[in-house]
N, C-alpha and C. Protein backbone atom coordinates (compact mmCIF):
# COMPACT_ATOMS: atom_id res chain seq x y z
N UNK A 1 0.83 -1.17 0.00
CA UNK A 1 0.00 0.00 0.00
C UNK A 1 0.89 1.24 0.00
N UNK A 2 0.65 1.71 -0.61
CA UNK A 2 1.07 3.68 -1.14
C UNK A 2 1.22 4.42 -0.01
N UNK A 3 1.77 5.17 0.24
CA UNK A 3 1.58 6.22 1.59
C UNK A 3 1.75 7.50 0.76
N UNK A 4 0.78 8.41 1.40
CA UNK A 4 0.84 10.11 0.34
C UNK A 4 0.89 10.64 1.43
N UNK A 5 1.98 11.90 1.37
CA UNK A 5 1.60 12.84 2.45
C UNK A 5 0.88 13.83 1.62
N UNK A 6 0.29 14.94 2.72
CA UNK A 6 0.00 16.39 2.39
C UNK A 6 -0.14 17.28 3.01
N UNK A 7 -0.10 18.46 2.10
CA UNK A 7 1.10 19.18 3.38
C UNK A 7 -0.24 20.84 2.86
N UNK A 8 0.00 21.28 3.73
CA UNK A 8 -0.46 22.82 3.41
C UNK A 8 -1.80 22.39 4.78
N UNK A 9 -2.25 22.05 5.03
CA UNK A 9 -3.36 21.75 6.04
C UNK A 9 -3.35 22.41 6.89
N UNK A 10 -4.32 23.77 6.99
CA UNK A 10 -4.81 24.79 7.85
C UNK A 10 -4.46 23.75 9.18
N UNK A 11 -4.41 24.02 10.54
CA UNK A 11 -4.62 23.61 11.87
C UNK A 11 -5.39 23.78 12.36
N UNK A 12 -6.52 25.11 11.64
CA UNK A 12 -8.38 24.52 12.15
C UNK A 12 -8.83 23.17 11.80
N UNK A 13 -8.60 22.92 10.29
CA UNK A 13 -8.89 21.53 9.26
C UNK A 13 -8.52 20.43 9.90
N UNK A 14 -7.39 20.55 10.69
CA UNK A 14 -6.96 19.18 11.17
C UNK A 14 -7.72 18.94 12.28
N UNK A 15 -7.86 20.02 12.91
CA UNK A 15 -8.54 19.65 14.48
C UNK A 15 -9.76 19.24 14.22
N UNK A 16 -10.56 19.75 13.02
CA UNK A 16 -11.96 19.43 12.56
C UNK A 16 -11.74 17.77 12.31
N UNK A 17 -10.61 17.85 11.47
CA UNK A 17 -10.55 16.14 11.41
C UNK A 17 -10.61 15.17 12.26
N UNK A 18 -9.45 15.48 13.84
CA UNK A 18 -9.78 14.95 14.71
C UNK A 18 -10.71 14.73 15.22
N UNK A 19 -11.34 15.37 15.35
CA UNK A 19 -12.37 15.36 15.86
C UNK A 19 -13.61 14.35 15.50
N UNK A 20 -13.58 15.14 14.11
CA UNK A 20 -14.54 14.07 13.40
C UNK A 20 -14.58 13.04 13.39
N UNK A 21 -13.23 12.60 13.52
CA UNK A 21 -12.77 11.12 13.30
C UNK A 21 -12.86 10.11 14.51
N UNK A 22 -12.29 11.40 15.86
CA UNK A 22 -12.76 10.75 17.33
C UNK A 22 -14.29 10.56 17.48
N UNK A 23 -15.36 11.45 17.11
CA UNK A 23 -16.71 11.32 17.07
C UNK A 23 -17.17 9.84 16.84
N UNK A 24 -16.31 9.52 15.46
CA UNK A 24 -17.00 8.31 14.54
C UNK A 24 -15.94 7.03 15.08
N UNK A 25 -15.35 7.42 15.77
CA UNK A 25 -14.69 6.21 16.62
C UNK A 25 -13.78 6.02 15.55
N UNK A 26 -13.08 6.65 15.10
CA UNK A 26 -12.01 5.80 13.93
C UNK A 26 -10.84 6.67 13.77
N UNK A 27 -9.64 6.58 13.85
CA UNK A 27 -8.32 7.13 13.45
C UNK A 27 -8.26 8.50 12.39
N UNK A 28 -7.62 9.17 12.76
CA UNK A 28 -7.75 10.10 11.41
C UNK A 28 -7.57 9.50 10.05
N UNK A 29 -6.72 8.42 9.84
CA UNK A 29 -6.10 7.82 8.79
C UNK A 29 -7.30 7.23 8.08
N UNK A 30 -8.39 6.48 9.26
CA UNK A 30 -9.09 5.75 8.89
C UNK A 30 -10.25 6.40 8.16
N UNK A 31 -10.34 7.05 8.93
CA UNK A 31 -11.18 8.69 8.17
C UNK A 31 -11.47 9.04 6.92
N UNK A 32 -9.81 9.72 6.69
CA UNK A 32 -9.74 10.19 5.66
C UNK A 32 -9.88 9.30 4.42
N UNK A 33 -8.90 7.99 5.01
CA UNK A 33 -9.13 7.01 3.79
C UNK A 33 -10.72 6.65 3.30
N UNK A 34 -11.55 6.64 3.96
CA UNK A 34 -12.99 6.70 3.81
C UNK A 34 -13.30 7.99 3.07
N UNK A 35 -13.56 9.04 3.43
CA UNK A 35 -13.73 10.35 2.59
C UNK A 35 -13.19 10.34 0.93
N UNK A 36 -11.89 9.79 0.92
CA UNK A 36 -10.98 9.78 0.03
C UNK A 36 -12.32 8.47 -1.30
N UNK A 37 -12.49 7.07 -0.68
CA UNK A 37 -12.81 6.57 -0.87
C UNK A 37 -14.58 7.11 -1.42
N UNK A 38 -15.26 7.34 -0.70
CA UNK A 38 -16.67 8.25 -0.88
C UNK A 38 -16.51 9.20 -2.13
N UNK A 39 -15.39 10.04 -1.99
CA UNK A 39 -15.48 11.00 -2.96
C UNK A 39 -15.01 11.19 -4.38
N UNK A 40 -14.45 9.92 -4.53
CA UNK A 40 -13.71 9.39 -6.15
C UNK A 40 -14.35 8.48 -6.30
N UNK A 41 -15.41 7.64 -5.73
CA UNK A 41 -16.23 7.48 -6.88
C UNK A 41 -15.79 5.60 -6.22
N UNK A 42 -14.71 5.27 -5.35
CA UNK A 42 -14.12 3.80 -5.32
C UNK A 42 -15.16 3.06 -4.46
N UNK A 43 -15.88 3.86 -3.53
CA UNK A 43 -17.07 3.11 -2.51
C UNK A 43 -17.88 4.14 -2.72
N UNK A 44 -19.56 3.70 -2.78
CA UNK A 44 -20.33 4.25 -2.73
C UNK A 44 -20.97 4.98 -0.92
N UNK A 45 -21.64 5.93 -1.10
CA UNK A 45 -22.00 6.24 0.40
C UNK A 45 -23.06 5.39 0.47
N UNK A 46 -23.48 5.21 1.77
CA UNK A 46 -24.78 4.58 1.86
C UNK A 46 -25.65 5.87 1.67
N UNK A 47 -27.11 5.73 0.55
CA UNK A 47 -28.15 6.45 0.95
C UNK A 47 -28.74 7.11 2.13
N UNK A 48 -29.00 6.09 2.78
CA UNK A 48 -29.96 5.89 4.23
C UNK A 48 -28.60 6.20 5.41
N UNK A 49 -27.70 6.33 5.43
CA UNK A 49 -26.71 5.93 6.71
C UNK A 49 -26.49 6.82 7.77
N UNK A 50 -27.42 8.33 7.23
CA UNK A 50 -27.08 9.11 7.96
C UNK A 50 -27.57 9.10 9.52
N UNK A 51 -27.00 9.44 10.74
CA UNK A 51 -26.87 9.02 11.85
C UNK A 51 -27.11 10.87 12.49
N UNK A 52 -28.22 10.45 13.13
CA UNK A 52 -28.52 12.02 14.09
C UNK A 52 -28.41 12.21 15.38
N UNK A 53 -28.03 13.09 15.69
CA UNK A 53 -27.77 13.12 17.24
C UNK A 53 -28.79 13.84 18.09
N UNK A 54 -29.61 14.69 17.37
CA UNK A 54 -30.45 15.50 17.70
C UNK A 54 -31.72 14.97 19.29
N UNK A 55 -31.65 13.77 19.25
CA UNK A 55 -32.49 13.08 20.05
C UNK A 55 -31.90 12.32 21.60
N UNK A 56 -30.24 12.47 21.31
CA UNK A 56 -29.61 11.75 21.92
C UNK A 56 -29.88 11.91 23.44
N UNK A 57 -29.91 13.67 23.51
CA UNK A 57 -30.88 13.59 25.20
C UNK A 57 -31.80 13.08 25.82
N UNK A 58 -32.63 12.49 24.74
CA UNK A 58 -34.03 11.77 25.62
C UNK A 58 -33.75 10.02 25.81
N UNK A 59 -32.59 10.02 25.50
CA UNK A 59 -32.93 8.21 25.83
C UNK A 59 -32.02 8.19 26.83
N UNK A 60 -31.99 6.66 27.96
CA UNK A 60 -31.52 6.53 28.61
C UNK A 60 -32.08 7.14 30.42
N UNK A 61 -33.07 8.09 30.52
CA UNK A 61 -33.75 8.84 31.35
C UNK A 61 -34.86 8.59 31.87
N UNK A 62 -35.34 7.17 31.67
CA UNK A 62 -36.63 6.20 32.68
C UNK A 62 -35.92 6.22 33.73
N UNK A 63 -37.15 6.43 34.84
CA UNK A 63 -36.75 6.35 36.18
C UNK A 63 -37.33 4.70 36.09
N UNK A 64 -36.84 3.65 37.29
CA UNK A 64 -37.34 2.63 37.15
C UNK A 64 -38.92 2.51 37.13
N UNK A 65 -39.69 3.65 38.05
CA UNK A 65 -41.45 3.70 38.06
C UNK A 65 -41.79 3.81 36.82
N UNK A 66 -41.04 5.11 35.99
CA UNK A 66 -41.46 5.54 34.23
C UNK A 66 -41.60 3.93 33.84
N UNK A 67 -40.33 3.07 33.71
CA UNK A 67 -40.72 1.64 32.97
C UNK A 67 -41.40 0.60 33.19
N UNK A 68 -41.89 0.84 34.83
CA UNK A 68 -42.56 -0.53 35.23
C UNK A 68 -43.89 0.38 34.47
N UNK A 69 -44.49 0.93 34.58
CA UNK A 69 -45.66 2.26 34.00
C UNK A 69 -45.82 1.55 32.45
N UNK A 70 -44.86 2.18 31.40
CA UNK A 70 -44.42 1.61 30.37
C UNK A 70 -44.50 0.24 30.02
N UNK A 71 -44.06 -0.91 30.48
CA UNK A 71 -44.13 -1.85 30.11
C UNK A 71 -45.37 -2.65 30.33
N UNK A 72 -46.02 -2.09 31.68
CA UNK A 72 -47.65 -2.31 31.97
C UNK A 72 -48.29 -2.23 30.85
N UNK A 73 -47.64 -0.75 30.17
CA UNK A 73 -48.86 -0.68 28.91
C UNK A 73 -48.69 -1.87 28.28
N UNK A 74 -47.64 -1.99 27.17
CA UNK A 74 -46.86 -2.94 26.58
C UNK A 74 -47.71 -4.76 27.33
N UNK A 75 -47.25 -5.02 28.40
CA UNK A 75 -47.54 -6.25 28.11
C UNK A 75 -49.34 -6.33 28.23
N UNK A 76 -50.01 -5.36 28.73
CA UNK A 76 -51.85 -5.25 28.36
C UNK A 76 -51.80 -5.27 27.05
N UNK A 77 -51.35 -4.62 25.91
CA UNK A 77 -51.43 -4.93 24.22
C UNK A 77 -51.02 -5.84 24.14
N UNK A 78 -50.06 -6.71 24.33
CA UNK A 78 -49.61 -7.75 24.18
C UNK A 78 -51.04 -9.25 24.65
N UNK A 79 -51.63 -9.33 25.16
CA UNK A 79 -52.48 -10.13 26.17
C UNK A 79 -53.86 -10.26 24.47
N UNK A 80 -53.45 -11.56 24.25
CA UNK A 80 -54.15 -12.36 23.28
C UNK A 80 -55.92 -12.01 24.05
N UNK A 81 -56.98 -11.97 23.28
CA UNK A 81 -58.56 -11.81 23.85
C UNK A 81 -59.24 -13.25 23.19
N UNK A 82 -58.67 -14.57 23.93
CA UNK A 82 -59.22 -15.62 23.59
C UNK A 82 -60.83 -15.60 23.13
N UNK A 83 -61.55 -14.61 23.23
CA UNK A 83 -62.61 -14.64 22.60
C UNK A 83 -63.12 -14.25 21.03
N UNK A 84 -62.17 -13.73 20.70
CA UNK A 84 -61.40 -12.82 19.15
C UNK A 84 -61.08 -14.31 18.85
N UNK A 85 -60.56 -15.37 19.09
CA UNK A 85 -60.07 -16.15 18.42
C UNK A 85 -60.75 -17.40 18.04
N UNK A 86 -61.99 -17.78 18.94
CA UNK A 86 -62.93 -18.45 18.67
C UNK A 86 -63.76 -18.35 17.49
């Protein structure tokens, strides 16, 4: 495998990179080689893949009462009406 450097790279750009790259759990190297890959055409992007964060505050925040509450509902819909089935 090839190794390219490049050189001229603002030090905002890079930190953006880091970053980005720490976000998505992957190496800068690993990164870029992906971008690189996406944008010539060698791997396609996924359509659908995009990933939002916008919601990320509300999960994780049931108190244990919120789920016993919750799942009450859940297993009453769940509960077959043996008379529907006759």
């Amino acid at each position: 495998m090839k190794a390219i450097t490049i050189r001229g790279i603002d030090s905002s750009v890079s930190e953006k990179l880091k970053l980005v790259a720490k976000n998505e759990g992957k190496s800068v190297n690993r990164f870029i080689l992906e971008l690189i890959d996406q944008n010539i055409g060698t791997k396609k992007k996924k359509k659908f893949a995009t990933q939002h964060k916008d919601l990320d505050h509300l999960f994780g925040r049931w108190s244990d009462d919120e789920f016993d509450k919750i799942q009450g509902f859940i297993d009453a819909q769940r509960k077959i009406d043996s008379e529907l089935w006759q």
